[in-house]
Protein backbone atom coordinates (compact mmCIF):
# COMPACT_ATOMS: atom_id res chain seq x y z
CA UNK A 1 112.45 9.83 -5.16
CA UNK A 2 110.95 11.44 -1.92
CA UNK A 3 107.62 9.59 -0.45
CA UNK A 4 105.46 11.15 1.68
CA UNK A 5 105.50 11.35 5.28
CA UNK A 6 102.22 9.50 5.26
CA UNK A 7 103.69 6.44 2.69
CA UNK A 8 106.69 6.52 5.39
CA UNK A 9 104.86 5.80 8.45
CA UNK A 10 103.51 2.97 6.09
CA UNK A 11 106.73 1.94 5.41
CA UNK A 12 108.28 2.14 9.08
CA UNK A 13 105.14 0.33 10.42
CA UNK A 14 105.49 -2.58 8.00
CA UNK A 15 108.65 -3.26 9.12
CA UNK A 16 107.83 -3.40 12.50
CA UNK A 17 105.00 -5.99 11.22
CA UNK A 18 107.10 -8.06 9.06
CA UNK A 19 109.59 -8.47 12.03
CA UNK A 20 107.36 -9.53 14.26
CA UNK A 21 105.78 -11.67 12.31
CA UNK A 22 108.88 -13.71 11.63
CA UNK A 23 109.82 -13.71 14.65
CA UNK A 24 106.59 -15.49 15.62
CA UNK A 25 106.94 -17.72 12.28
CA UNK A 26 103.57 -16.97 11.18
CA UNK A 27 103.18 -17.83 7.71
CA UNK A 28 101.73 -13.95 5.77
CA UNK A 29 101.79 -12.22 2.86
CA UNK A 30 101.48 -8.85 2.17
CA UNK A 31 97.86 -7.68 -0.10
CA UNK A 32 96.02 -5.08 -1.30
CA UNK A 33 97.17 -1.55 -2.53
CA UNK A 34 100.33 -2.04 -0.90
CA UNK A 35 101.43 -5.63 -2.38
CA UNK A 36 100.49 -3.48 -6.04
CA UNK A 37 103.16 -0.67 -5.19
CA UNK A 38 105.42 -3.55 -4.69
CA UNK A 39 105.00 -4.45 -8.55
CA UNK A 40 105.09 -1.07 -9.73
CA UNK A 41 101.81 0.26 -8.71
CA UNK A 42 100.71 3.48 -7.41
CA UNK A 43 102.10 4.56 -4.37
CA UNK A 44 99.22 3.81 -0.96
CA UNK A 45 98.47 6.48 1.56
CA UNK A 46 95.78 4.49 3.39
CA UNK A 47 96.79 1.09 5.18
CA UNK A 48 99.19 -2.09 5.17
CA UNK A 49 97.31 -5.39 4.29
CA UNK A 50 98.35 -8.44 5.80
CA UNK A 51 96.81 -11.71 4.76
CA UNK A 52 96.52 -15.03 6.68
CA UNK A 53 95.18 -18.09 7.12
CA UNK A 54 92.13 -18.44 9.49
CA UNK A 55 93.33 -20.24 11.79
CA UNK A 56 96.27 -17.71 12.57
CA UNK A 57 94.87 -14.59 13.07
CA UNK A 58 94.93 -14.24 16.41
CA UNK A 59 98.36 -15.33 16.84
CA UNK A 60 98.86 -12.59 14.19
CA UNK A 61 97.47 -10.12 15.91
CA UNK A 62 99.21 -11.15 19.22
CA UNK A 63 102.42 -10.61 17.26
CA UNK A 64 101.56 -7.18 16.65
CA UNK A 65 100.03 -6.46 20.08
CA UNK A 66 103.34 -7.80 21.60
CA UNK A 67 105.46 -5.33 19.09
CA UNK A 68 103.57 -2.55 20.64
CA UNK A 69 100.62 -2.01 18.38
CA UNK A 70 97.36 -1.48 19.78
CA UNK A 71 95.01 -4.61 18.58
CA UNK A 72 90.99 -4.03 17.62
CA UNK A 73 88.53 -7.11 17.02
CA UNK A 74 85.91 -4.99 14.67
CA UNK A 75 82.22 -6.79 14.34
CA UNK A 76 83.35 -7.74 10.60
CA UNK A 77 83.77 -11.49 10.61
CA UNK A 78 86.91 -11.08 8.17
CA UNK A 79 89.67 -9.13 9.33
CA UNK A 80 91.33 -8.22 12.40
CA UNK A 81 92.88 -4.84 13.03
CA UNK A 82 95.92 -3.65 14.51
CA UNK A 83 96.92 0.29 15.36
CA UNK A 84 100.54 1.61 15.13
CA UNK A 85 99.94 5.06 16.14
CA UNK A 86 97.69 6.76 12.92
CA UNK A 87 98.81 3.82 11.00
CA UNK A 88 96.44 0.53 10.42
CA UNK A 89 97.07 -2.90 9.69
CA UNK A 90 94.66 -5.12 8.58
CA UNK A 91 94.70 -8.77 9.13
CA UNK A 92 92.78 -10.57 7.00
CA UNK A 93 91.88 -14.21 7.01
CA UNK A 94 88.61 -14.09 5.14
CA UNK A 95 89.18 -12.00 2.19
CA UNK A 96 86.21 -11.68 -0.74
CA UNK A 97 86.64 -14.20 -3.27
CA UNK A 98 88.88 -16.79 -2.04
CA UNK A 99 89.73 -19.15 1.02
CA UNK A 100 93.72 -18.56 2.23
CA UNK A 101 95.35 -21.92 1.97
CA UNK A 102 99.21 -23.05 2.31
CA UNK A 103 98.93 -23.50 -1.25
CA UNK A 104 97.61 -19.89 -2.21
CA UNK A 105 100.42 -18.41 0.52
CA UNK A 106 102.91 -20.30 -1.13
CA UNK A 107 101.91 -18.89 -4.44
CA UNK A 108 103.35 -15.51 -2.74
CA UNK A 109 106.55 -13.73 -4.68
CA UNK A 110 109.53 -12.60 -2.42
CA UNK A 111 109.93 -9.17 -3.25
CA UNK A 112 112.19 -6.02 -1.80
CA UNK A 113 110.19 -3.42 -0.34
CA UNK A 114 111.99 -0.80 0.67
CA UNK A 115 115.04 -2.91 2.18
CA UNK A 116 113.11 -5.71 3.61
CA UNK A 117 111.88 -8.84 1.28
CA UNK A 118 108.23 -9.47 2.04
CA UNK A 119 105.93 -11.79 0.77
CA UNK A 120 103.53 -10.53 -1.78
CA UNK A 121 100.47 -11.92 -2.78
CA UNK A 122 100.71 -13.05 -6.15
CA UNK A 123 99.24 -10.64 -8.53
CA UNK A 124 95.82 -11.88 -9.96
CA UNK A 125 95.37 -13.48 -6.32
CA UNK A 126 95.23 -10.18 -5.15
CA UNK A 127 93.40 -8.69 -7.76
CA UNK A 128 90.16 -11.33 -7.40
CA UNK A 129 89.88 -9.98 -4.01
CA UNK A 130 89.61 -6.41 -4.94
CA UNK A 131 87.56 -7.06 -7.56
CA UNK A 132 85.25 -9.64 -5.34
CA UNK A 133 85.21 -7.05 -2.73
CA UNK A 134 83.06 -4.37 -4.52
CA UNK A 135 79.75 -3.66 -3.93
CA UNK A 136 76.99 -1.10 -3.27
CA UNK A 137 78.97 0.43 -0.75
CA UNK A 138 83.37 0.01 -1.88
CA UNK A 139 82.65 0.99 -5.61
CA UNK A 140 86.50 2.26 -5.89
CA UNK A 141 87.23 2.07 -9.67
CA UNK A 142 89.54 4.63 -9.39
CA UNK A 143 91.96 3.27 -7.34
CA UNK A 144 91.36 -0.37 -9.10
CA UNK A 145 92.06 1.27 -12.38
CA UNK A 146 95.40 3.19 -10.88
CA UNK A 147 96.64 -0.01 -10.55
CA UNK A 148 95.75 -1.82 -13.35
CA UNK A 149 97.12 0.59 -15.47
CA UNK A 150 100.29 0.57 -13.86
CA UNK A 151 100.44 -3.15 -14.00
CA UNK A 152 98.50 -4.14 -17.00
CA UNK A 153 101.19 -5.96 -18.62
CA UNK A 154 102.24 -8.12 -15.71
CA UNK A 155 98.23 -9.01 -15.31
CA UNK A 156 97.27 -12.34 -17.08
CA UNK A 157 93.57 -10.95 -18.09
CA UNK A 158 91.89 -13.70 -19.65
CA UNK A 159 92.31 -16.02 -16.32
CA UNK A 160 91.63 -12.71 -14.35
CA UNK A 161 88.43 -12.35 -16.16
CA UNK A 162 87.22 -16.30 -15.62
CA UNK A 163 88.52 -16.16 -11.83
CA UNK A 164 86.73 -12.80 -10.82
CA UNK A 165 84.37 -11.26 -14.05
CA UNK A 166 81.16 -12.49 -12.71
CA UNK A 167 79.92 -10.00 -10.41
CA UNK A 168 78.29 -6.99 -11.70
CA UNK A 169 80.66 -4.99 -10.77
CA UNK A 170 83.71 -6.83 -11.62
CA UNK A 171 81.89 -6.67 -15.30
CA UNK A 172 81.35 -3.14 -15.05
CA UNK A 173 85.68 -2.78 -14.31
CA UNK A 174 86.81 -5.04 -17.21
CA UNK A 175 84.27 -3.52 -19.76
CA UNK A 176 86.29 -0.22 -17.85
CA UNK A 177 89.64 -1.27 -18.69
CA UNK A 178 88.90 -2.46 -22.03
CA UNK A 179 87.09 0.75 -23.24
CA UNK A 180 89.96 2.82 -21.46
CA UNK A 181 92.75 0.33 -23.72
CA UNK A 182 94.16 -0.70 -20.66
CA UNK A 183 93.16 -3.91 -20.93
CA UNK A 184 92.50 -6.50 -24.61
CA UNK A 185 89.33 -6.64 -25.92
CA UNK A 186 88.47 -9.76 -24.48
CA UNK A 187 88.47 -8.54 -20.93
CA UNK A 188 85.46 -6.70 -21.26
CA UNK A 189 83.53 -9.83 -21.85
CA UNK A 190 82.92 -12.31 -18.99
CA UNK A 191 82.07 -15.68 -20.29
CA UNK A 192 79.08 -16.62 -18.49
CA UNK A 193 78.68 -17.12 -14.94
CA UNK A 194 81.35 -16.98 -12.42
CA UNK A 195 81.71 -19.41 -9.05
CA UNK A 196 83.40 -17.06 -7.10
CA UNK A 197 81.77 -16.60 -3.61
CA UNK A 198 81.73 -13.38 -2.64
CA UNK A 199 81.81 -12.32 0.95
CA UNK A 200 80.07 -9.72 3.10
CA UNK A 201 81.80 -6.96 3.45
């Protein structure tokens, strides 16, 4: 199967990540649209998602600086950003919906991508973040939909709907998936308030 050139400069800049990264051994995993392609999910166009504890961000970002990527601290208080060319990489350390911990890195599955065995973020991990991230602004059902399509049998969607269902618009995506048959009936239905803290975007 071809990719585009667009999904290859994705590709080629990961690996420049991912080597740098061990090299420094800085504890990552890889999130977002690109940690779903990894399980079978629609292919990304847009960026590479790498997720770290707080305390090592800069050093991530360091990494990347030193393997020849241009490095950006934005005004958002929860990522960093790094430039490989066209190509970004965001590092985040604060991502909506949950605090990275050893324990949630070491939740992370080993998985081939593309030659190279990465670290992905384990699946309903990653989802809570989407789903915690949307708001007035990020209201990307499309692309959240994409993906749980793709993955809807790998997606545990009863805890799912307890970790993340208690937003607005997290309600408004289950009752989505449910009346779409992607998901079972019961993940249209949050059961009562969630805890999750969502974070500024």
């Amino acid at each position: 199967m071809r990719h585009s050139d667009e999904f290859e400069r994705l590709i080629d800049t990961l690996k420049v990540a991912v080597a740098s990264l061990r090299e420094a051994q800085i504890p990552f995993m890889l999130g977002g649209s690109m940690a779903a392609w990894a399980r079978g999910g629609p292919e990304p166009q847009k960026d590479i998602d790498l997720i770290v504890r707080p305390s090592d961000a800069e050093s991530v970002l360091d990494a990347l600086v030193q393997a020849g990527m241009r490095g950006e601290s934005p005004p958002e208080e929860w990522l960093l950003k790094a430039w490989r060319d066209d190509v970004l990489v965001d590092v985040i350390f604060r991502p909506s919906g949950m605090e990275i911990t050893d324990e949630v890195l070491a939740r992370a599955d080993l998985i081939a991508v593309m030659s190279i065995t990465v670290p992905v973020m384990a699946l309903e991990d990653m989802l809570v973040t989407m789903l915690c991230a949307l708001d007035e602004h990020t209201l990307d059902y499309g692309a959240l939909v994409a993906i749980a399509r793709s993955l809807r049998e790998q997606i545990n969607w009863a805890s799912l709907l307890n970790r993340a269902g208690g937003t607005p618009f997290a309600k408004a995506f289950f009752t989505l998936v449910h009346e779409l048959g992607i998901a079972p009936a019961q993940a249209g239905r949050a059961r009562g308030p969630s805890h999750v803290r969502v974070l500024p975007s």
